[in-house]
Protein backbone atom coordinates (compact mmCIF):
# COMPACT_ATOMS: atom_id res chain seq x y z
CA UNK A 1 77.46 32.06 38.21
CA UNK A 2 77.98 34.76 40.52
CA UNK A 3 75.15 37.75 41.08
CA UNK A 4 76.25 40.79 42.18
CA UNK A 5 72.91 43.12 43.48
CA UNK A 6 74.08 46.83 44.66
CA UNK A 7 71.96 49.17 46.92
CA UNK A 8 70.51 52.37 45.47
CA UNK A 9 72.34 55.59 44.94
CA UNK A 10 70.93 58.37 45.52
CA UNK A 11 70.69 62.01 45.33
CA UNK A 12 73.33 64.07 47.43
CA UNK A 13 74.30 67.19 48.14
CA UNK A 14 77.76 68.12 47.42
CA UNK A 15 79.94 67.77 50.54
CA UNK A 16 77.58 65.49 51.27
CA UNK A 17 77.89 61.25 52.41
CA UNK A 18 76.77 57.92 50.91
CA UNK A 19 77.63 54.41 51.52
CA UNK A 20 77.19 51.60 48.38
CA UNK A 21 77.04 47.68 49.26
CA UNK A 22 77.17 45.00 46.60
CA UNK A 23 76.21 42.06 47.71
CA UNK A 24 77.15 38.55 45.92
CA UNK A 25 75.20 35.07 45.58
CA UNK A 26 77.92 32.08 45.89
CA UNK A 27 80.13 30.41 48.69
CA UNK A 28 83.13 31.87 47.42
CA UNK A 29 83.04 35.54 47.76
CA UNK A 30 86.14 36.00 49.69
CA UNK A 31 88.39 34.89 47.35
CA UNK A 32 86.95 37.58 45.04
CA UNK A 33 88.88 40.88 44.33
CA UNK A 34 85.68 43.77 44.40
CA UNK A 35 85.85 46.66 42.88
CA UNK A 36 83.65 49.98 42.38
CA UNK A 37 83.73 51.00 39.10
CA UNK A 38 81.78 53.95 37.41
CA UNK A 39 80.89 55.47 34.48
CA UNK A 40 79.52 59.72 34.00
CA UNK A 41 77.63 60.13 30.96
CA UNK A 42 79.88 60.54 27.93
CA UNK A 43 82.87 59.05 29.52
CA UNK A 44 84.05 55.51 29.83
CA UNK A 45 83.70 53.73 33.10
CA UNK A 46 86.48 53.99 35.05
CA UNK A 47 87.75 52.24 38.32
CA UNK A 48 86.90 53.96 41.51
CA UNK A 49 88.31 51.27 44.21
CA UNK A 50 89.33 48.08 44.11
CA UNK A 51 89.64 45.42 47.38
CA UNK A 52 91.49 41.97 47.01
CA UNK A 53 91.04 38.86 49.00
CA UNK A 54 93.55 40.01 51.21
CA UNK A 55 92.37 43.20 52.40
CA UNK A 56 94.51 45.39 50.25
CA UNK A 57 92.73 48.53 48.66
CA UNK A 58 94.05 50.86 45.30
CA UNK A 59 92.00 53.89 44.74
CA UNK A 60 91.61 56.35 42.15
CA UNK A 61 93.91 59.33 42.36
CA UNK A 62 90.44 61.51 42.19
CA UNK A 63 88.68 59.78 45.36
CA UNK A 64 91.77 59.19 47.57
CA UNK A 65 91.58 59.86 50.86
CA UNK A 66 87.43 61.10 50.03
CA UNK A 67 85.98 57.47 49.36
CA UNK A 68 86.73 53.83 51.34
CA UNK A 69 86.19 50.30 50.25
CA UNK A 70 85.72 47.70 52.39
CA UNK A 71 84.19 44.06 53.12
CA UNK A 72 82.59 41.86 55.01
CA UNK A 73 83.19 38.20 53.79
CA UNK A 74 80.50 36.81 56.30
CA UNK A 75 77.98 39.10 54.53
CA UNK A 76 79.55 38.66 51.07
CA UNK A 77 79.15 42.18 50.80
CA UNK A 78 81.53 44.76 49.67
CA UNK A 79 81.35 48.89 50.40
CA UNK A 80 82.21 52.06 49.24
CA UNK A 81 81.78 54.59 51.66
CA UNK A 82 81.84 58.10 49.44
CA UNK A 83 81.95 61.25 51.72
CA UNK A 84 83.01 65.03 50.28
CA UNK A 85 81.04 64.43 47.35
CA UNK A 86 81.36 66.89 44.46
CA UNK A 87 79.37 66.72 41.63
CA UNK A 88 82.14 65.18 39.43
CA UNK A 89 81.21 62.12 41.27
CA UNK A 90 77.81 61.87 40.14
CA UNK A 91 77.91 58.90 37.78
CA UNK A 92 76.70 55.13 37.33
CA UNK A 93 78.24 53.35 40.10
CA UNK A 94 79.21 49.42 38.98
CA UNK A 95 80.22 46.52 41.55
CA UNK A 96 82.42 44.22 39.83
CA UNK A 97 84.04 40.76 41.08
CA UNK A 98 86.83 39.17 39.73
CA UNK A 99 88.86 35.54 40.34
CA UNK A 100 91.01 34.82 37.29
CA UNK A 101 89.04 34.63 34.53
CA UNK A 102 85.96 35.00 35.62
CA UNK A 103 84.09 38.62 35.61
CA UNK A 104 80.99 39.75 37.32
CA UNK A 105 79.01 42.95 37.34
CA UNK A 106 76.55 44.33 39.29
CA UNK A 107 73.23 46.22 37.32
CA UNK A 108 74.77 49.42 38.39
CA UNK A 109 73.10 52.21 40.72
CA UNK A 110 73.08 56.07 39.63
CA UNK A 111 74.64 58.74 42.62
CA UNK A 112 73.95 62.42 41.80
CA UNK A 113 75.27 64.83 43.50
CA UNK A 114 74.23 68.10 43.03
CA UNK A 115 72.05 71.02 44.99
């Protein structure tokens, strides 16, 4: 069983920065692919970012080149640095961790952004 604990959210101003970590309980993290996922009131959850073992990073058309995943397998953590923030964004943000069959998600953490 894998536990996947993310770091608040917050409240931000639009144009403004945040940085999410998710950090996982188990030996194994690096073979994990990590995502970001999040969910606006009303709407399904959607993916945000995804990161496989490998390095390799997909993004949602909406947060290219605005948001980055990353990780650091010593700290089993994985990132999503949001910056230009609009307050489209504001949502539930979900850490999720995937190796084949198996599916983890984090409690989820709220970002607003608004002024």
């Amino acid at each position: 069983q894998v536990q996947l604990v993310e770091s608040e959210g917050g409240l931000v101003q639009p144009g403004g920065s945040l940085r999410l970590s998710c950090t996982a309980s188990g030996s194994i993290f690096s073979a994990y692919i990590m995502g970001w996922y999040r969910q606006a009131p009303g709407k399904q959850r959607e993916l945000v970012a995804v990161i496989t073992s490998g390095g390799n990073t997909n993004y949602a058309e909406s947060v290219k080149g605005r948001f980055t995943i990353s990780r650091d397998n010593a700290k089993n953590t994985v990132y999503l640095k949001m910056n230009s923030l609009k307050p489209e964004d504001t949502a539930v943000y979900y850490c999720n961790g995937a190796l084949g069959p198996l599916y983890y998600w984090g409690q989820g953490t709220q970002v607003t952004v608004s002024s």
